[in-house]
N, C-alpha and C. Protein backbone atom coordinates (compact mmCIF):
# COMPACT_ATOMS: atom_id res chain seq x y z
N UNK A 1 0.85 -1.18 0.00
CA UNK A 1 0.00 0.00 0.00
C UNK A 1 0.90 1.24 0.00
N UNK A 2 0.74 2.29 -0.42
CA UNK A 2 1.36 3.68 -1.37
C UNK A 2 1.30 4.14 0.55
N UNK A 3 2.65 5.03 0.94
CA UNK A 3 2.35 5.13 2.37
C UNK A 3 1.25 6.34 2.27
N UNK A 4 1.40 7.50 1.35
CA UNK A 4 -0.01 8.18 1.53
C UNK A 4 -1.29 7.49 2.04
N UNK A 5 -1.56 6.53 1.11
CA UNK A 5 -2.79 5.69 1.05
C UNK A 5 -3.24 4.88 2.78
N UNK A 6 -1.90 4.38 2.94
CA UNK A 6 -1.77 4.02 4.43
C UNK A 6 -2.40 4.80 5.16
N UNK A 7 -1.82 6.06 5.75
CA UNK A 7 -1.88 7.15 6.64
C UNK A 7 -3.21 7.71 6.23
N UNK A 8 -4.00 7.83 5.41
CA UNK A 8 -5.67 8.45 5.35
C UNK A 8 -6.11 6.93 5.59
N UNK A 9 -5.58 5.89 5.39
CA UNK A 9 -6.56 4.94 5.93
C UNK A 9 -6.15 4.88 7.46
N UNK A 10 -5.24 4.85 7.98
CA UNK A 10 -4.91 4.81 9.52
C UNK A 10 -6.25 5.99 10.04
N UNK A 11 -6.57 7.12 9.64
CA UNK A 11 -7.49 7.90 10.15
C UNK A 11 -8.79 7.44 10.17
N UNK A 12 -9.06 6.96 8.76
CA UNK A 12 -10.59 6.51 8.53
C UNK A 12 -10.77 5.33 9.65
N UNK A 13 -9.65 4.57 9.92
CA UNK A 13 -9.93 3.30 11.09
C UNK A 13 -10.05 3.60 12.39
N UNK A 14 -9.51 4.44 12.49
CA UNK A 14 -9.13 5.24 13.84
C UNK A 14 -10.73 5.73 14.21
N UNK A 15 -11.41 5.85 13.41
CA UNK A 15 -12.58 6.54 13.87
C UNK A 15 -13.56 5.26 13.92
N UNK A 16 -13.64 4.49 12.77
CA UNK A 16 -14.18 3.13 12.74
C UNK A 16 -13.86 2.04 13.76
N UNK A 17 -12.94 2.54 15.03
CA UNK A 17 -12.39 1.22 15.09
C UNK A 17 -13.08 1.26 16.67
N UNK A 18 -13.46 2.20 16.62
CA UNK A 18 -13.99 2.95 18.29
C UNK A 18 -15.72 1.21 18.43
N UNK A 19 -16.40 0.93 17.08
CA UNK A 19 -16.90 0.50 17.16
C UNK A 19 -17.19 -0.98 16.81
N UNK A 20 -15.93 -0.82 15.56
CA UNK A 20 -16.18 -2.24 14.85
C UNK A 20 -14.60 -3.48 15.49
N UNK A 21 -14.63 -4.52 15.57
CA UNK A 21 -13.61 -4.82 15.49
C UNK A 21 -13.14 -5.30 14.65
N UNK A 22 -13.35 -5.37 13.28
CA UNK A 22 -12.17 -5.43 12.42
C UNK A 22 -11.74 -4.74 11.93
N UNK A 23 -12.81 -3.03 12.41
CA UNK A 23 -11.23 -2.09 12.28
C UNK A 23 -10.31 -1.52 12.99
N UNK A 24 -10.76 -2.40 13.84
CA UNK A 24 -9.44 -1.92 15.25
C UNK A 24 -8.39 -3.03 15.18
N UNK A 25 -9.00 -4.38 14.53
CA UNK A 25 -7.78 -4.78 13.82
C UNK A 25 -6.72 -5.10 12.62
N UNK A 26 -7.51 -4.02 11.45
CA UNK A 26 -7.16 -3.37 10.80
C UNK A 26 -6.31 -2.33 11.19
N UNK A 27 -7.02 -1.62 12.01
CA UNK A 27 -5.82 -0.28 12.36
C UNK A 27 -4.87 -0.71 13.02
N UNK A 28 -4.59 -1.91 14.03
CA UNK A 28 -3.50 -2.13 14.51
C UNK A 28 -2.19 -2.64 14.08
N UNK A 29 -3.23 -3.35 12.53
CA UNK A 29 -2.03 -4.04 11.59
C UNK A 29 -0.85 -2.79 10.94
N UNK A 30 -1.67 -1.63 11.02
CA UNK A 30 -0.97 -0.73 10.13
C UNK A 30 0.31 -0.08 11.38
N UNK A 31 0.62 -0.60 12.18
CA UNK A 31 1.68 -0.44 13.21
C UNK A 31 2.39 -1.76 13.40
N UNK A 32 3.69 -1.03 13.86
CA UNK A 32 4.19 -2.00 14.73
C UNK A 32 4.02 -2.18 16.20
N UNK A 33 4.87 -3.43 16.53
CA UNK A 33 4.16 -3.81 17.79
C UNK A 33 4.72 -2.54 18.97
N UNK A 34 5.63 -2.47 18.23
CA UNK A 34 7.15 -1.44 18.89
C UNK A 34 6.84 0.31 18.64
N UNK A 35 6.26 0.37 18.18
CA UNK A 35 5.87 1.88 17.47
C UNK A 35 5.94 2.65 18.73
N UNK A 36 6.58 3.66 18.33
CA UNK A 36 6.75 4.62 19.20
C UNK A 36 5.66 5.92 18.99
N UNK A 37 5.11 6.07 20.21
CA UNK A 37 3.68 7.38 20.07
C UNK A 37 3.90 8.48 21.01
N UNK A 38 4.04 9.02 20.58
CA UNK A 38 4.32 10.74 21.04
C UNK A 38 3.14 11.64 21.03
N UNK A 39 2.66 11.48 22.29
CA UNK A 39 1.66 12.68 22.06
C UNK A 39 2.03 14.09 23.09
N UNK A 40 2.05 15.31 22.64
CA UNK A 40 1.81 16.80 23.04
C UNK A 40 3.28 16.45 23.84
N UNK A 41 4.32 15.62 23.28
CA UNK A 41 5.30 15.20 24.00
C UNK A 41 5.88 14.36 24.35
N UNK A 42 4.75 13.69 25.04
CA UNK A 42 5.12 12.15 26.24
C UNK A 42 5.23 10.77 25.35
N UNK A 43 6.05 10.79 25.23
CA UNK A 43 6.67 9.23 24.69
C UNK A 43 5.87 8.10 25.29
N UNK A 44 5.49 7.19 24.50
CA UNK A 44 4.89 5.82 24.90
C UNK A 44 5.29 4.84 23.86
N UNK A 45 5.44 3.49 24.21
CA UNK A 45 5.75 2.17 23.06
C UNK A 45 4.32 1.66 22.83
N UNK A 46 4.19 1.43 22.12
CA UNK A 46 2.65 1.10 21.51
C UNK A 46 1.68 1.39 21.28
N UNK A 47 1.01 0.94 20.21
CA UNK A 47 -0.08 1.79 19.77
C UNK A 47 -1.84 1.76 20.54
N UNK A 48 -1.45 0.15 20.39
CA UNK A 48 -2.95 -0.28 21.25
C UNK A 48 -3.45 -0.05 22.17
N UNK A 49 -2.62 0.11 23.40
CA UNK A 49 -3.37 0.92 24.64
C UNK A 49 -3.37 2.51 24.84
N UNK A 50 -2.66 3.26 23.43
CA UNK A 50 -3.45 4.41 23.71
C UNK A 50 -4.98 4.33 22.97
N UNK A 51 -4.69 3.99 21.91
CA UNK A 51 -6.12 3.66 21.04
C UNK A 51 -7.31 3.04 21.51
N UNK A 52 -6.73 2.27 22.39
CA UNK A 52 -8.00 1.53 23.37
C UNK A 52 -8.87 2.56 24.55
N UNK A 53 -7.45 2.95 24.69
CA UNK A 53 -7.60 4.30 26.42
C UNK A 53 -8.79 5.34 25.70
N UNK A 54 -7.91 5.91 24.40
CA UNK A 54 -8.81 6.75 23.50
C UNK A 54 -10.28 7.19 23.79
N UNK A 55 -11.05 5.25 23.25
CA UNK A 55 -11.91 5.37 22.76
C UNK A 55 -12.80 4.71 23.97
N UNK A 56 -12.25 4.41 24.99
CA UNK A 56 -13.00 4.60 26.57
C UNK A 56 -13.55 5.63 26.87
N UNK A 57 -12.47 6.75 26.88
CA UNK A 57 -12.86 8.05 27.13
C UNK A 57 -13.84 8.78 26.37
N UNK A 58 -14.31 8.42 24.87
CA UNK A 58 -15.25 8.94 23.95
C UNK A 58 -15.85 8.06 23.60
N UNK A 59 -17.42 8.66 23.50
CA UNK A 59 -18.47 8.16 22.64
C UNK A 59 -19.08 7.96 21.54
N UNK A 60 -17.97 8.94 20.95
CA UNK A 60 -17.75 9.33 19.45
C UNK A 60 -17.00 10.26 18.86
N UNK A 61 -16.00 10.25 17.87
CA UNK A 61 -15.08 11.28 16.94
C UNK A 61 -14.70 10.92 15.30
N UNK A 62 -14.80 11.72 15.29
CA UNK A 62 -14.59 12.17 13.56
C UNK A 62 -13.48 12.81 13.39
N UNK A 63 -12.43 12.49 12.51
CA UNK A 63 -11.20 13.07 11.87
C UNK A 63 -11.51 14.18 10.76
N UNK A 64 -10.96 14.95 10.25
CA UNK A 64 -10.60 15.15 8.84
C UNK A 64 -9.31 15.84 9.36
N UNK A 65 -8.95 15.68 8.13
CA UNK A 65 -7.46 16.24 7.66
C UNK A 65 -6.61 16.47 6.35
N UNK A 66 -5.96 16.65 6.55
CA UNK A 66 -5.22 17.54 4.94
C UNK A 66 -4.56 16.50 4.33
N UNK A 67 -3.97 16.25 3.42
CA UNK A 67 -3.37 15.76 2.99
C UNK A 67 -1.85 14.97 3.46
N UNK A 68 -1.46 13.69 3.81
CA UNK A 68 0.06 13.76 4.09
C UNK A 68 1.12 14.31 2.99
N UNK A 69 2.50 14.56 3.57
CA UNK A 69 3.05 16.03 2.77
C UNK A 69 4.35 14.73 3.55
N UNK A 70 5.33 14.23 2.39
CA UNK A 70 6.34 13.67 2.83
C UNK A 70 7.36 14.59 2.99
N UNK A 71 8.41 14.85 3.78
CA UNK A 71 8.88 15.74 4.13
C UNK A 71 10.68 14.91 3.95
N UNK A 72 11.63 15.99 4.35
CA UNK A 72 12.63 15.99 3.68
C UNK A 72 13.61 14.65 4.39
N UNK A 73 13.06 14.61 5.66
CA UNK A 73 13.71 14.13 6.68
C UNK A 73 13.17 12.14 6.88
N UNK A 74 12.14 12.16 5.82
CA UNK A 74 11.50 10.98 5.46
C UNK A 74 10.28 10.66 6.23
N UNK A 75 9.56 11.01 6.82
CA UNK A 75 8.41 11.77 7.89
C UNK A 75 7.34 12.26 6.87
N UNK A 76 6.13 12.32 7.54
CA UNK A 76 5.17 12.38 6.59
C UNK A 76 4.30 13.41 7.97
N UNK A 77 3.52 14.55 7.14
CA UNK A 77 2.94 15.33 7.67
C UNK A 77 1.67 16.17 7.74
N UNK A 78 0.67 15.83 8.42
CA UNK A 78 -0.72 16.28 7.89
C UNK A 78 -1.30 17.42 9.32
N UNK A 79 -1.97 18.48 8.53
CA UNK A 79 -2.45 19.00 9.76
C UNK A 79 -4.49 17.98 10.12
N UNK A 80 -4.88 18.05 11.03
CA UNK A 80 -5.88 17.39 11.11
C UNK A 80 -6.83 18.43 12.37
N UNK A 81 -8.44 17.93 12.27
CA UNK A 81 -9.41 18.04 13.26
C UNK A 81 -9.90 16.88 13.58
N UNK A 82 -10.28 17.44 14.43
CA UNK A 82 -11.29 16.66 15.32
C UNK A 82 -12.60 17.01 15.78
N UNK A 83 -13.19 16.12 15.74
CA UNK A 83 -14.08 16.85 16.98
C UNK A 83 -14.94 15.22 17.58
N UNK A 84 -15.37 15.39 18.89
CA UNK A 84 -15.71 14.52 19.29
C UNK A 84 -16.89 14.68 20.88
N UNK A 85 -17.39 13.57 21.35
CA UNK A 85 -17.92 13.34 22.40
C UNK A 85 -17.70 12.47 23.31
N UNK A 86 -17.09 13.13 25.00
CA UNK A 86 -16.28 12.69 25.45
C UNK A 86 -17.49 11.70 26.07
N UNK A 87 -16.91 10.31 27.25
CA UNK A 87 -17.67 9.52 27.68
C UNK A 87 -18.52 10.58 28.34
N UNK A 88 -18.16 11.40 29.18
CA UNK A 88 -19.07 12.58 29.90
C UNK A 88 -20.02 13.49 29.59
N UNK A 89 -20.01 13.02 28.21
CA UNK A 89 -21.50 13.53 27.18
C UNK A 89 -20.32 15.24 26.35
N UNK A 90 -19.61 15.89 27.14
CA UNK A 90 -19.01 17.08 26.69
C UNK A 90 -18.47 16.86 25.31
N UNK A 91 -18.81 17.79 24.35
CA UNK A 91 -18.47 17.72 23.56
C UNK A 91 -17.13 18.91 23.57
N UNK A 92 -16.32 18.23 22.10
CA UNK A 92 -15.24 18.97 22.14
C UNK A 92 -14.79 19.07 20.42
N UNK A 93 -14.18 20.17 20.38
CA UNK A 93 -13.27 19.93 19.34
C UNK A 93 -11.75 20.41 19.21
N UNK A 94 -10.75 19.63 18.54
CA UNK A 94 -9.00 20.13 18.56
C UNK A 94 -8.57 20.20 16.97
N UNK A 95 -7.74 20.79 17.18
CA UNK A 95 -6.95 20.92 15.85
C UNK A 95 -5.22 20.34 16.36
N UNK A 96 -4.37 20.05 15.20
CA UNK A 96 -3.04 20.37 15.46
C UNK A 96 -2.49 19.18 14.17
N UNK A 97 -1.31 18.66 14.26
CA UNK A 97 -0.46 18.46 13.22
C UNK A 97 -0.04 17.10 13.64
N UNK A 98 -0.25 16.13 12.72
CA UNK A 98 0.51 14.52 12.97
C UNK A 98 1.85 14.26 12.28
N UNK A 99 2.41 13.50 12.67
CA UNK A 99 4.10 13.43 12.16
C UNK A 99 4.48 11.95 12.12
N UNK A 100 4.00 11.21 10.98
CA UNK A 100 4.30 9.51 10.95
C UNK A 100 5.69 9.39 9.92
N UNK A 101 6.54 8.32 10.68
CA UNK A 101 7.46 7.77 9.90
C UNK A 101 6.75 5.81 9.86
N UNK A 102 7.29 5.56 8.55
CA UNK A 102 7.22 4.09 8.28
C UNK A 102 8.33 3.40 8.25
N UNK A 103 8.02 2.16 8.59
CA UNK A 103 9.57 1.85 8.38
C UNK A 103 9.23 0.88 6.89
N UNK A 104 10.71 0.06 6.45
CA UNK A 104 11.13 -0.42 5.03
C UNK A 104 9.64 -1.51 4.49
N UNK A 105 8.69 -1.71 5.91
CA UNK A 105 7.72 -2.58 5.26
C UNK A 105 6.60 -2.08 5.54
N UNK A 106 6.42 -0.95 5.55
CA UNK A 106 5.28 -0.01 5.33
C UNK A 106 3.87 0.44 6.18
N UNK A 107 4.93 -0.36 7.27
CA UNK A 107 3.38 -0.38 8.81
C UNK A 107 4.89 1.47 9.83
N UNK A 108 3.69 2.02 10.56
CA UNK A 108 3.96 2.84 10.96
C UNK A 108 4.88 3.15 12.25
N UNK A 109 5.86 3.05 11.89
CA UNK A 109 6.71 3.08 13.34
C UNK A 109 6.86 4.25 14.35
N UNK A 110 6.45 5.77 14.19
CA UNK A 110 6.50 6.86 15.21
C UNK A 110 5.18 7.34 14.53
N UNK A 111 4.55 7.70 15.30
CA UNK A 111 3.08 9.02 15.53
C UNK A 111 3.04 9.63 16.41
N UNK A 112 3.85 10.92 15.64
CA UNK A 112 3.42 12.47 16.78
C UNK A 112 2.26 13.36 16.52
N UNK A 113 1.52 12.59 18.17
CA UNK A 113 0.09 14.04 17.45
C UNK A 113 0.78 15.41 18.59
N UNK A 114 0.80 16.29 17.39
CA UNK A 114 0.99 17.62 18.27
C UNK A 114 -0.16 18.41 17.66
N UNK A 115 -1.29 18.23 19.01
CA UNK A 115 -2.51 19.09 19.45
C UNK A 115 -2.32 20.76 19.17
N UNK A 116 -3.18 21.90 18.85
CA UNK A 116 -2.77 23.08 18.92
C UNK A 116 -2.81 23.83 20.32
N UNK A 117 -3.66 22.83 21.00
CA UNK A 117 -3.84 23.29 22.61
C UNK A 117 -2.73 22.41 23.47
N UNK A 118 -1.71 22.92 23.44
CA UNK A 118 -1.01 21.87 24.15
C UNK A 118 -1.33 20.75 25.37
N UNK A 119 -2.52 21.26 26.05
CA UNK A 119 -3.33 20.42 27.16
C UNK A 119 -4.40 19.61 26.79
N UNK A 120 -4.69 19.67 25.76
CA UNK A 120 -5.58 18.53 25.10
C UNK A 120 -4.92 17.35 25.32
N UNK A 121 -6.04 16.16 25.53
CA UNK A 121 -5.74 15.02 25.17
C UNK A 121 -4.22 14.62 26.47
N UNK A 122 -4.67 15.64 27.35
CA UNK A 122 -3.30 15.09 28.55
C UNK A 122 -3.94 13.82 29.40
N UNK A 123 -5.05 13.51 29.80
CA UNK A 123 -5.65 12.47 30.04
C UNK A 123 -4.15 10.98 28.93
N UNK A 124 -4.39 11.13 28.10
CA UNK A 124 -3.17 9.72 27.55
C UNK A 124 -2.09 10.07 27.45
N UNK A 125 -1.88 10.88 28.02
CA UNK A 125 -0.27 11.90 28.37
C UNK A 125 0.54 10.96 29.95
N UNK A 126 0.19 10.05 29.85
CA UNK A 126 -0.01 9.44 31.78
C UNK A 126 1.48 8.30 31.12
């Protein structure tokens, strides 16, 4: 799969996966087991228990986002929204910028979401 093609499908699952499970194991295939996730900072190894933690906390979210933009450094870069409904009924919405590298077999080895509110999303910051 073309890594563009990858990375808009990693989003579309990401939102699908809150409900179905074969696209939460779909979306997990598109990582490694080892993947390193960076959010608003905080380093974590793996993808699945933030994605799981995620979608505890919400009742529902929707992506869109721009296009990935491969960049010089071999990193791929999209700005994105959100918006969503937390388990607590509050609704919310964020903006900010994702930063995926792949490695030589085309599943996703680093995802930096950098939020525009830097305190968003500190709940999986733990």
């Amino acid at each position: 799969m073309e890594h563009t093609t990858l990375l808009n499908t990693y989003f579309r699952l990401f939102d699908a996966s809150r409900t179905e499970d074969t696209a939460m194991n779909d979306l997990l295939s598109l990582f490694t087991e080892d993947a390193e996730i960076v959010l608003n900072g905080h380093s974590r190894i793996g993808f699945e228990d933030f994605v799981k933690a995620f979608h505890a906390n919400n009742q529902d979210i929707k992506h869109m986002w721009d296009g990935w933009n491969l960049q010089e450094d071999g990193t791929y870069h999209t700005n994105w929204a959100v918006c969503g409904k937390a388990s607590n009924g509050a609704v919310y919405a964020q903006t900010g910028v994702d930063i995926a590298r792949l490695n030589a077999d085309g599943k996703i080895i680093y995802l930096e979401n950098k939020p525009t509110d830097k305190n968003a999303f500190s709940t999986y910051t733990a």
